[in-house]
Protein backbone atom coordinates (compact mmCIF):
# COMPACT_ATOMS: atom_id res chain seq x y z
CA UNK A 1 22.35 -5.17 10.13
CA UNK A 2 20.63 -7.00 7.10
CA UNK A 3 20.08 -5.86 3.73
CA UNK A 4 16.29 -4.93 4.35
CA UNK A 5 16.96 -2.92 7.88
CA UNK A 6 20.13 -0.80 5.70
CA UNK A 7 17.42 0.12 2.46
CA UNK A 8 14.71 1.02 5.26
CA UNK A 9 16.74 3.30 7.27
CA UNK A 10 18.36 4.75 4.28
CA UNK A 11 15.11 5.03 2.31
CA UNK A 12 13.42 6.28 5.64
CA UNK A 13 16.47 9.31 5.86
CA UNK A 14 15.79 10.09 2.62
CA UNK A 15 11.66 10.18 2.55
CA UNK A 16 12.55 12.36 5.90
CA UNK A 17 14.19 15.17 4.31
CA UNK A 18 12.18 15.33 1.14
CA UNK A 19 8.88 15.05 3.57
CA UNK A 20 10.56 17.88 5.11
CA UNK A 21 10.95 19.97 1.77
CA UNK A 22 7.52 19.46 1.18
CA UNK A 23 6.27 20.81 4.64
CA UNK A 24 8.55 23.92 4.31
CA UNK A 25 7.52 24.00 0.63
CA UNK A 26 3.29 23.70 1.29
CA UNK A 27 4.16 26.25 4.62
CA UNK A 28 5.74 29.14 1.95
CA UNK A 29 3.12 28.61 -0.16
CA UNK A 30 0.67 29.24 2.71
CA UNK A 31 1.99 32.35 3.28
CA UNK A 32 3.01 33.64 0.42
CA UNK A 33 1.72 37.21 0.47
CA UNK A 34 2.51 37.71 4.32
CA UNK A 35 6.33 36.12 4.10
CA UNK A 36 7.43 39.25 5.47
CA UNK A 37 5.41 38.88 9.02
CA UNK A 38 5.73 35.16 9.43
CA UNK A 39 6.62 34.14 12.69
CA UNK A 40 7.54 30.47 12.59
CA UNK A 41 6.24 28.72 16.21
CA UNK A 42 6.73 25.52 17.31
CA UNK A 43 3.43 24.45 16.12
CA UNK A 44 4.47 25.22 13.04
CA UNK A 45 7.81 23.34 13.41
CA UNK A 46 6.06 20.29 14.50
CA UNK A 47 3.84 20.59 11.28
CA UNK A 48 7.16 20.34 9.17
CA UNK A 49 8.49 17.32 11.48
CA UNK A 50 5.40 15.78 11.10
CA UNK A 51 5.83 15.95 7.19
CA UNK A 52 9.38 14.85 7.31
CA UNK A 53 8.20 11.54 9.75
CA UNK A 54 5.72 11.20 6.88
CA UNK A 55 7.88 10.96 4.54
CA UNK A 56 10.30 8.57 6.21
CA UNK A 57 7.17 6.29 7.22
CA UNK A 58 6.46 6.38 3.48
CA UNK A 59 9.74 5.52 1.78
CA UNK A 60 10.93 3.59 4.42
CA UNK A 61 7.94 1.64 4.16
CA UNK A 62 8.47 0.70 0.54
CA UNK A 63 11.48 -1.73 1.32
CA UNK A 64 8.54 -4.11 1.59
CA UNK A 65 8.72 -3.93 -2.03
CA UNK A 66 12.10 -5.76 -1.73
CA UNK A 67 10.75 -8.86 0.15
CA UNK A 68 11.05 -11.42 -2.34
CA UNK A 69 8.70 -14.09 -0.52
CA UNK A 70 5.80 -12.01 -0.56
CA UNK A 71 3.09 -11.84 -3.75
CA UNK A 72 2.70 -8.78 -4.99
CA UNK A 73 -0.89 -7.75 -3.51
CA UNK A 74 0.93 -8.81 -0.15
CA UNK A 75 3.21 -6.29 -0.78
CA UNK A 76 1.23 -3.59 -1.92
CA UNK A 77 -1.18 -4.33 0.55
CA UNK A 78 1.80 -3.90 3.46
CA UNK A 79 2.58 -1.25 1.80
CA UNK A 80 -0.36 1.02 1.70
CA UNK A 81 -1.62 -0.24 5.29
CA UNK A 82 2.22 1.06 6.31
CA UNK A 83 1.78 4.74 4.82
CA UNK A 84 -2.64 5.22 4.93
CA UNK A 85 -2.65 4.26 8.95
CA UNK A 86 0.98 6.97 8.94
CA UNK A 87 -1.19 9.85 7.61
CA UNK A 88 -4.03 8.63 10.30
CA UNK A 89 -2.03 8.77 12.68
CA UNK A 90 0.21 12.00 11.79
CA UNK A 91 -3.65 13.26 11.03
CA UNK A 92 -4.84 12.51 14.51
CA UNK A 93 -1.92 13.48 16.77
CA UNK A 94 -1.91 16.89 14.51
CA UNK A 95 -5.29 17.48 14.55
CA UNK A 96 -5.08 18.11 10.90
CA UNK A 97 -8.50 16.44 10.03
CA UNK A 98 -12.34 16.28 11.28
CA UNK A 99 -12.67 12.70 11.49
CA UNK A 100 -16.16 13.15 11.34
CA UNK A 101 -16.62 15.09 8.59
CA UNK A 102 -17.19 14.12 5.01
CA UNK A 103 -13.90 16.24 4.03
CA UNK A 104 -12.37 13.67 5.95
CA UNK A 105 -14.43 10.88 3.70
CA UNK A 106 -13.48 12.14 0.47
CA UNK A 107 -9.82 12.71 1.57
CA UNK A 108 -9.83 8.72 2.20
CA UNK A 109 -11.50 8.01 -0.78
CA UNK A 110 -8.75 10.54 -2.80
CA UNK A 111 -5.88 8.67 -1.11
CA UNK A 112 -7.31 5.32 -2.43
CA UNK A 113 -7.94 6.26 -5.62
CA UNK A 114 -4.33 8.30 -6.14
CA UNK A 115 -2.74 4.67 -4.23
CA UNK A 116 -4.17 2.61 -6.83
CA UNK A 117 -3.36 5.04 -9.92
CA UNK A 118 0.14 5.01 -8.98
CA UNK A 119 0.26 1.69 -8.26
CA UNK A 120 -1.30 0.38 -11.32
CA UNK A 121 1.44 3.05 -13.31
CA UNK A 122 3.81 1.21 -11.66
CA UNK A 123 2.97 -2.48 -12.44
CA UNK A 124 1.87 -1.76 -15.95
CA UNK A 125 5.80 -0.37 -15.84
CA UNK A 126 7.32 -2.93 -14.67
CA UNK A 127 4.84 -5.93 -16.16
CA UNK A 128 6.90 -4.30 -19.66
CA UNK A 129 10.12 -4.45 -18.40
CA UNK A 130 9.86 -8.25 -17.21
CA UNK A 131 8.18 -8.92 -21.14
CA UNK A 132 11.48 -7.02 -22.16
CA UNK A 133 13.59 -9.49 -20.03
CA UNK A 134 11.87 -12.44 -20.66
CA UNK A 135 11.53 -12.01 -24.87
CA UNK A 136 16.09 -10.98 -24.77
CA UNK A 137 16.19 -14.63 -22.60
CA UNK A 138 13.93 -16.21 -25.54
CA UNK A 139 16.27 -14.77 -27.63
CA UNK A 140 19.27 -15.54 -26.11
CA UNK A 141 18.46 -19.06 -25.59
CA UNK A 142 17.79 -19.61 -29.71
CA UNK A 143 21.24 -18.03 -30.15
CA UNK A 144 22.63 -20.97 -27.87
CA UNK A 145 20.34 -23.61 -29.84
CA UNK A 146 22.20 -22.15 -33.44
C-alpha cells in the first residue's frame, strides 16, 4: 500500500468519525427542547452516516495536498472538485436541498466563498512559513561562507 493510499484511508477514518460528531452534534441541537421524545429512525441514522461519509470524502480528499507533482491551483482545484461534487452528491441522494431553488444558489455561492477564505488562510500560512525556511537557509549558508 503506498504512502498516499495509507494518509487517505487514515485521513478518510478520521474525517468519518468527526463527520459523524458533527451529524450527532447538529441532530441534538435540532432537538434540543424535545430530547426527551426523540425517537431516532433510520432516516435519521442515515443523516448521521451521510455526515460521517462527508467527512471521510473531505479529509480523505486532502491527501491531494501531499502530491508533490502537482501546482498548487491543481491541487486545490482537486481538492475542492473532490469535497463540492461530495456535498452534491450526499445533497442529492439525501434530498437535503431544492436544487432549484435560490437557497440552493446561495448555499453554492457560501461554499465558494468559505473554500476560498480558508484556503487563502491557509496559503498566506504557509507562504510565511516557507519565508521562515528560506531566510534560516540564507542564514545558514553565510554561517558556512564565515
Amino acid at each position: 500500500m503506498s504512502r498516499l493510499t495509507k494518509s487517505a484511508l487514515i485521513k478518510g477514518i478520521a474525517g468519518f468519525f468527526i463527520g459523524l460528531l458533527i451529524g450527532i452534534t447538529i441532530f441534538c441541537f435540532s432537538n434540543i427542547d424535545n430530547l426527551d421524545n426523540v425517537i431516532v429512525t433510520g432516516d435519521v441514522l442515515f443523516k448521521i452516516l451521510a455526515g460521517g461519509i462527508y467527512g471521510a470524502i473531505s479529509m480523505g480528499g486532502s491527501v491531494v495536498y501531499e502530491i508533490d507533482s502537482m501546482s498548487i491551483a491543481a491541487v486545490t482545484f482537486s481538492h475542492f472538485a473532490i469535497t463540492f461534487s461530495g456535498f452534491i452528491m450526499l445533497s442529492f441522494v439525501q434530498e437535503w436541498l431544492d436544487f432549484s431553488s435560490m437557497f440552493f444558489r446561495m448555499l453554492i455561492a457560501l461554499w465558494i466563498v468559505v473554500y476560498v477564505f480558508i484556503w487563502l488562510a491557509n496559503y498566506l500560512s504557509y507562504k510565511s512559513k516557507v519565508k521562515k525556511l528560506n531566510e534560516d537557509l540564507k542564514a545558514i549558508r553565510r554561517e558556512e561562507k564565515d
